[in-house]
N, C-alpha and C. Protein backbone atom coordinates (compact mmCIF):
# COMPACT_ATOMS: atom_id res chain seq x y z
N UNK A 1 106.32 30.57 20.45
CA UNK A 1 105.79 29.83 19.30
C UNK A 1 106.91 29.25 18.46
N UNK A 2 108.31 29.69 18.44
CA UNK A 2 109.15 29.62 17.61
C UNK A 2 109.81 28.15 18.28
N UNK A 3 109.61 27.61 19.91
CA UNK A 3 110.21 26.35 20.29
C UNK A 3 110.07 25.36 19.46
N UNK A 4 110.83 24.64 19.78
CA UNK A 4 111.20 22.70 18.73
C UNK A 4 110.09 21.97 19.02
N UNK A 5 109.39 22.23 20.22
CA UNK A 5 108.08 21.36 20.43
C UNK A 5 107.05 22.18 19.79
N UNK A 6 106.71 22.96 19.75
CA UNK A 6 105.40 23.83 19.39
C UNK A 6 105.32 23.52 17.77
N UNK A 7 106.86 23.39 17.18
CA UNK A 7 106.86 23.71 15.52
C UNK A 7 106.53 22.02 15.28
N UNK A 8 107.05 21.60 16.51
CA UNK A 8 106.90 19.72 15.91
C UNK A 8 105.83 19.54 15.90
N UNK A 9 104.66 20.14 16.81
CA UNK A 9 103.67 19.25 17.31
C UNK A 9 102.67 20.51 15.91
N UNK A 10 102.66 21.68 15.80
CA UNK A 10 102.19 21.74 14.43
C UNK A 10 102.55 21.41 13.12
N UNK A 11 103.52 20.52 12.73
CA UNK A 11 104.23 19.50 11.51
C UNK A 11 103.24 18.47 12.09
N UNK A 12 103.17 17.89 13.07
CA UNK A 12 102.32 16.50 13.04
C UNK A 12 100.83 16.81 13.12
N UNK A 13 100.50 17.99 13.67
CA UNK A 13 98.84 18.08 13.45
C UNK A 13 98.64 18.21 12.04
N UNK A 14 100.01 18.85 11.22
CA UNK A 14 99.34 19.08 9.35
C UNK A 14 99.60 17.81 8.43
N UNK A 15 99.52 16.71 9.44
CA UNK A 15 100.30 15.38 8.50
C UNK A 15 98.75 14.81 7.97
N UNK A 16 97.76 15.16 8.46
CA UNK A 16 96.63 14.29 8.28
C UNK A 16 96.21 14.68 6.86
N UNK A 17 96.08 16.11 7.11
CA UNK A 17 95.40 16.77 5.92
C UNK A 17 96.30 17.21 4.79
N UNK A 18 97.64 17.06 4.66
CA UNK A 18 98.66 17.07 3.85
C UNK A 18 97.94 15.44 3.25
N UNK A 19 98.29 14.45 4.03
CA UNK A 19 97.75 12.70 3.68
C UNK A 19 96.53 13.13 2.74
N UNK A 20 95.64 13.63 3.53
CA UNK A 20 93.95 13.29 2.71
C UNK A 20 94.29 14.31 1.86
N UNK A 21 94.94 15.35 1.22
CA UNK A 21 94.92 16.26 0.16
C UNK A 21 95.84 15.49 -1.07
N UNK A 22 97.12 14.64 -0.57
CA UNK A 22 97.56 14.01 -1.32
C UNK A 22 96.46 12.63 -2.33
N UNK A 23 95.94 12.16 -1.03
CA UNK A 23 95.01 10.76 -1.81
C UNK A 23 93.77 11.49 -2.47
N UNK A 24 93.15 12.48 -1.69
CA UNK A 24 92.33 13.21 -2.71
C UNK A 24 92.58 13.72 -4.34
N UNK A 25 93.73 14.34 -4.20
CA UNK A 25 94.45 14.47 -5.77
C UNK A 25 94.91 13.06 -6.87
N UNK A 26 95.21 11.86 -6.11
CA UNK A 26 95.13 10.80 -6.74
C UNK A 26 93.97 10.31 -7.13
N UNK A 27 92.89 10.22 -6.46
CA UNK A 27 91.08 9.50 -6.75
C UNK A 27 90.98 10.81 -7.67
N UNK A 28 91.30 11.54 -7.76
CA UNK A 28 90.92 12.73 -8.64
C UNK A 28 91.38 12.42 -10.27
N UNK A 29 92.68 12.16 -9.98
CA UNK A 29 93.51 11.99 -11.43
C UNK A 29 93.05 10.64 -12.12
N UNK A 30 93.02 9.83 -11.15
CA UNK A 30 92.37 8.05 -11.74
C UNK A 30 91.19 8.35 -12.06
N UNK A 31 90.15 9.16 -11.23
CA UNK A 31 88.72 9.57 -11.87
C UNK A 31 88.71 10.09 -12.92
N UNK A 32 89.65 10.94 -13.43
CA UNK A 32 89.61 11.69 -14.42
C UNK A 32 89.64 10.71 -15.65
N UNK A 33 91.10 10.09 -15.53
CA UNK A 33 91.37 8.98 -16.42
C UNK A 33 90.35 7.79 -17.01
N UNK A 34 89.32 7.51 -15.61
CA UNK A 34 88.40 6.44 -16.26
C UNK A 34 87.29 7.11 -16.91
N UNK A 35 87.18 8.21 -16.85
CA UNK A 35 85.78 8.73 -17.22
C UNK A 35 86.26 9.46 -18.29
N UNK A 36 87.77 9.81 -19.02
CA UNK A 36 88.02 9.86 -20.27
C UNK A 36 87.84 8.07 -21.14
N UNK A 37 88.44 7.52 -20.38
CA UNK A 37 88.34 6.24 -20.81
C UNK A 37 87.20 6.07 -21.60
N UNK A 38 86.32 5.86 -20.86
CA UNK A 38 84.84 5.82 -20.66
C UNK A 38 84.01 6.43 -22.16
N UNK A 39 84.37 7.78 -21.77
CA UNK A 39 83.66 8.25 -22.54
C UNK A 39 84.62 8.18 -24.44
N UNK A 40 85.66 7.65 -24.92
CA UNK A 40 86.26 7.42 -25.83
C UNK A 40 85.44 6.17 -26.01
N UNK A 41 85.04 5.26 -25.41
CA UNK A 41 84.92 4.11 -25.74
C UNK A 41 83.13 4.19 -26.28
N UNK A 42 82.49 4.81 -25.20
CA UNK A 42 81.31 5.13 -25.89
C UNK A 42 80.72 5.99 -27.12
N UNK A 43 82.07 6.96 -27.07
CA UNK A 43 82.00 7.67 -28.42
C UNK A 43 82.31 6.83 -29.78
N UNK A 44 83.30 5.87 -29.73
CA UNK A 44 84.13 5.48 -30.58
C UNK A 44 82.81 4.46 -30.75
N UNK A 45 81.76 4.03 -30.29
CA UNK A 45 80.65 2.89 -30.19
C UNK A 45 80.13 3.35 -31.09
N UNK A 46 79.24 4.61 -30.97
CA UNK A 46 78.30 5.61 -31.43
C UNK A 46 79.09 6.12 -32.54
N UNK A 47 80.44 6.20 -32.93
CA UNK A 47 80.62 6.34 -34.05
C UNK A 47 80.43 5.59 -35.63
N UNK A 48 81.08 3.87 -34.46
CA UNK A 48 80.86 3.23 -35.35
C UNK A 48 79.19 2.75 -36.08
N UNK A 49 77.86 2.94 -35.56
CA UNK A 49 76.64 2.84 -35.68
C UNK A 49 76.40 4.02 -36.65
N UNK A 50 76.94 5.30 -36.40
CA UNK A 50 76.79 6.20 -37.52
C UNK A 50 77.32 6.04 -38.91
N UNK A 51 78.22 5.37 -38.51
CA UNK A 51 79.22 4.86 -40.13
C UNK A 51 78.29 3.64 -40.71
N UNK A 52 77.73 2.49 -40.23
CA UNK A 52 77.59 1.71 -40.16
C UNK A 52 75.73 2.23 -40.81
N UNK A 53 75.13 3.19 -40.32
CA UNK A 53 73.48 3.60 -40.60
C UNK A 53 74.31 4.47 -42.03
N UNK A 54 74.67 5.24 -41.88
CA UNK A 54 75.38 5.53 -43.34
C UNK A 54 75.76 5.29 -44.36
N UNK A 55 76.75 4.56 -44.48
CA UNK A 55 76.68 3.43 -45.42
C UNK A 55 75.46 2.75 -45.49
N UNK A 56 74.84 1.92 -45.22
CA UNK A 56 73.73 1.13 -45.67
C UNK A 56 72.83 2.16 -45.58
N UNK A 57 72.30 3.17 -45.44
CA UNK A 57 71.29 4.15 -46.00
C UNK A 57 71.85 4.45 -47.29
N UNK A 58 73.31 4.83 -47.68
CA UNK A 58 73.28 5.61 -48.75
C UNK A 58 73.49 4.16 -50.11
N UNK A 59 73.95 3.06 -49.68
CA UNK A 59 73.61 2.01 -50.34
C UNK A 59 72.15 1.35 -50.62
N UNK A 60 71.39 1.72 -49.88
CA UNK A 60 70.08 1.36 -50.10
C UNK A 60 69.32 2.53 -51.44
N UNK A 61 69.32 3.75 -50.57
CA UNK A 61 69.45 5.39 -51.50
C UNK A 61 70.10 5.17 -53.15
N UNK A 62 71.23 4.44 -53.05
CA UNK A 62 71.85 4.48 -54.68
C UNK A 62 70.99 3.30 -55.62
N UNK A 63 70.70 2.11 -54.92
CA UNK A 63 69.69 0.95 -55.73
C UNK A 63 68.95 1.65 -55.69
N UNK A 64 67.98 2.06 -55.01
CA UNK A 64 66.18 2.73 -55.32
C UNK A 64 65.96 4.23 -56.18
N UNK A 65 67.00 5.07 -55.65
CA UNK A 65 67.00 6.09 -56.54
C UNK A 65 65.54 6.52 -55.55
N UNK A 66 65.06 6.41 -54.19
CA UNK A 66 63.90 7.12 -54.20
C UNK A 66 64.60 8.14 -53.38
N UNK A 67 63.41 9.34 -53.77
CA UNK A 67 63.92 10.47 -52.69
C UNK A 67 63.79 10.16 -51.68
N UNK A 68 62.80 9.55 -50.74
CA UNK A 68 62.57 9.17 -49.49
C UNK A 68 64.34 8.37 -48.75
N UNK A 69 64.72 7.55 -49.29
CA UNK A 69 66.24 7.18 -49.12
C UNK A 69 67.35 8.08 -49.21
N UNK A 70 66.56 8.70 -49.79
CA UNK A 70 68.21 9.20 -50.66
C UNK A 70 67.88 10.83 -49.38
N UNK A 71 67.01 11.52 -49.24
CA UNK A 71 67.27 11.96 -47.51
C UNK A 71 67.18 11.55 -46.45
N UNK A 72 67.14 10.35 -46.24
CA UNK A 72 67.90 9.41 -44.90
C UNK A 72 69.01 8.88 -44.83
N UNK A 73 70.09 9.20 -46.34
CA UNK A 73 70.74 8.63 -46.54
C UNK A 73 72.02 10.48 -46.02
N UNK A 74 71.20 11.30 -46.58
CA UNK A 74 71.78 12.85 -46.47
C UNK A 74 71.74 13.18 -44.87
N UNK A 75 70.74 12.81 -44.13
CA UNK A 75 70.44 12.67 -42.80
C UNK A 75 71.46 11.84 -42.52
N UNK A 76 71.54 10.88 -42.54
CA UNK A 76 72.70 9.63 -41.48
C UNK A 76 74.04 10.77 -41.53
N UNK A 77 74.58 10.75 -43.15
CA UNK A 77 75.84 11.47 -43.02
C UNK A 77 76.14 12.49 -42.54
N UNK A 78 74.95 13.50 -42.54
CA UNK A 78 74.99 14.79 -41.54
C UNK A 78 75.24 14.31 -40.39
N UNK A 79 74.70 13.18 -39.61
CA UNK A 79 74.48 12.96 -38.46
C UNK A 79 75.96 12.32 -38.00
N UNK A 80 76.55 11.59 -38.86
CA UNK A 80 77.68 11.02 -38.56
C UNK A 80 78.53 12.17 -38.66
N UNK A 81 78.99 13.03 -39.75
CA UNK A 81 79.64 14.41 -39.81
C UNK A 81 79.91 15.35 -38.27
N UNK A 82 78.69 15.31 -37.87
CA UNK A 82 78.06 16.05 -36.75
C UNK A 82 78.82 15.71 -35.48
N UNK A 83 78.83 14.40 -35.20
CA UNK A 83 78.77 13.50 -34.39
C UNK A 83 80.36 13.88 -34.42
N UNK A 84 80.98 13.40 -35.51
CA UNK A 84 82.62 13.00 -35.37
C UNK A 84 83.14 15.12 -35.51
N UNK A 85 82.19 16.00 -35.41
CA UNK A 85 82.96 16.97 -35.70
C UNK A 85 82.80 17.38 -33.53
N UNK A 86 81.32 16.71 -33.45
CA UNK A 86 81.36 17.06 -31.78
C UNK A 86 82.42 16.32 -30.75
N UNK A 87 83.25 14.69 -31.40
CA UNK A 87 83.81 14.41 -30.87
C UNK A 87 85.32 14.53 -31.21
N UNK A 88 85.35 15.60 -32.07
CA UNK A 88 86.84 15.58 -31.98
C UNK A 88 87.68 17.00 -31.15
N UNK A 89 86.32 17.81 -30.79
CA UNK A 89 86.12 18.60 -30.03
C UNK A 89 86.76 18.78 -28.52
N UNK A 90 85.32 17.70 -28.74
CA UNK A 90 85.61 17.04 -26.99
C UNK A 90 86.47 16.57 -26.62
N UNK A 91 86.62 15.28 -27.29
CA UNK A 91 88.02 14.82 -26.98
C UNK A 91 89.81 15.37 -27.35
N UNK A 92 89.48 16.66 -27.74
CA UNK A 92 90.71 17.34 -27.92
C UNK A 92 90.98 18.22 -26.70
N UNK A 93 89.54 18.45 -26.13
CA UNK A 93 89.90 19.11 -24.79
C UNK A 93 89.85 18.47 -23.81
N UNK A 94 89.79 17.29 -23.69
CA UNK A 94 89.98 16.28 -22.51
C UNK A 94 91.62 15.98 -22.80
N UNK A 95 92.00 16.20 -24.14
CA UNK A 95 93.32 15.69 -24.15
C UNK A 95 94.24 16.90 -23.50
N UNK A 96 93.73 18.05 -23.95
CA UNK A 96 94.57 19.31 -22.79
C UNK A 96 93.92 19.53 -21.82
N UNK A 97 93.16 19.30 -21.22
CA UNK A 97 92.55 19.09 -20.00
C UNK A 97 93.69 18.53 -18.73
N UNK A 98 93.92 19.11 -17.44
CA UNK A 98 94.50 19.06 -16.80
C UNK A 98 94.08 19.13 -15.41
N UNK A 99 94.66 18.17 -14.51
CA UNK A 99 93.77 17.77 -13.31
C UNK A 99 95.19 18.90 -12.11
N UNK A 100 94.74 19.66 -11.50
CA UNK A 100 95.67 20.37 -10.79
C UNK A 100 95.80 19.46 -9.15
N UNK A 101 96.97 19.23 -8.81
CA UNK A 101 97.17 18.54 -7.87
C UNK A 101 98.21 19.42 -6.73
């Protein structure tokens, strides 16, 4: 087992799956990357709509003075609060998040 042919010809049978373990770990790391991408961009969307229902609830809430506004206006900001406390979460552990190759 120890001959120059036996050790060569098992170095070239492990070249395939050395290959597909290498490109597998690359589609892995680029996957990783777009689907952080991804999901920053949809968060950062949904953030801005919470800021955006917030403000104009609690501007509507301060002219009317009705209660009915003025807890949709306590609602939005919870909701935006909420929102930016779930994504800073997430995206703090995608940022130490680590793809093993």
């Amino acid at each position: 087992m120890s001959d120059p042919v036996t050790i060569t010809m098992l170095i070239i049978a492990a070249i395939p799956a050395t290959i597909a373990s290498i490109v597998t770990a690359i589609i892995t790391v680029k996957t990783f990357s777009v689907t952080k991408s991804t999901h920053e961009l949809v968060n950062g969307s949904m953030t801005l709509q919470l800021k955006l229902h917030a403000k104009t609830a609690r501007s509507k809430a301060d002219i009317t003075d009705n209660e009915v506004d003025i807890a949709v206006a306590d609602l939005a900001e919870k909701m935006l609060k909420d929102h930016e406390t779930r994504r800073s979460l997430i995206e703090g552990s995608m940022d130490k998040a680590t793809v093993e190759v």
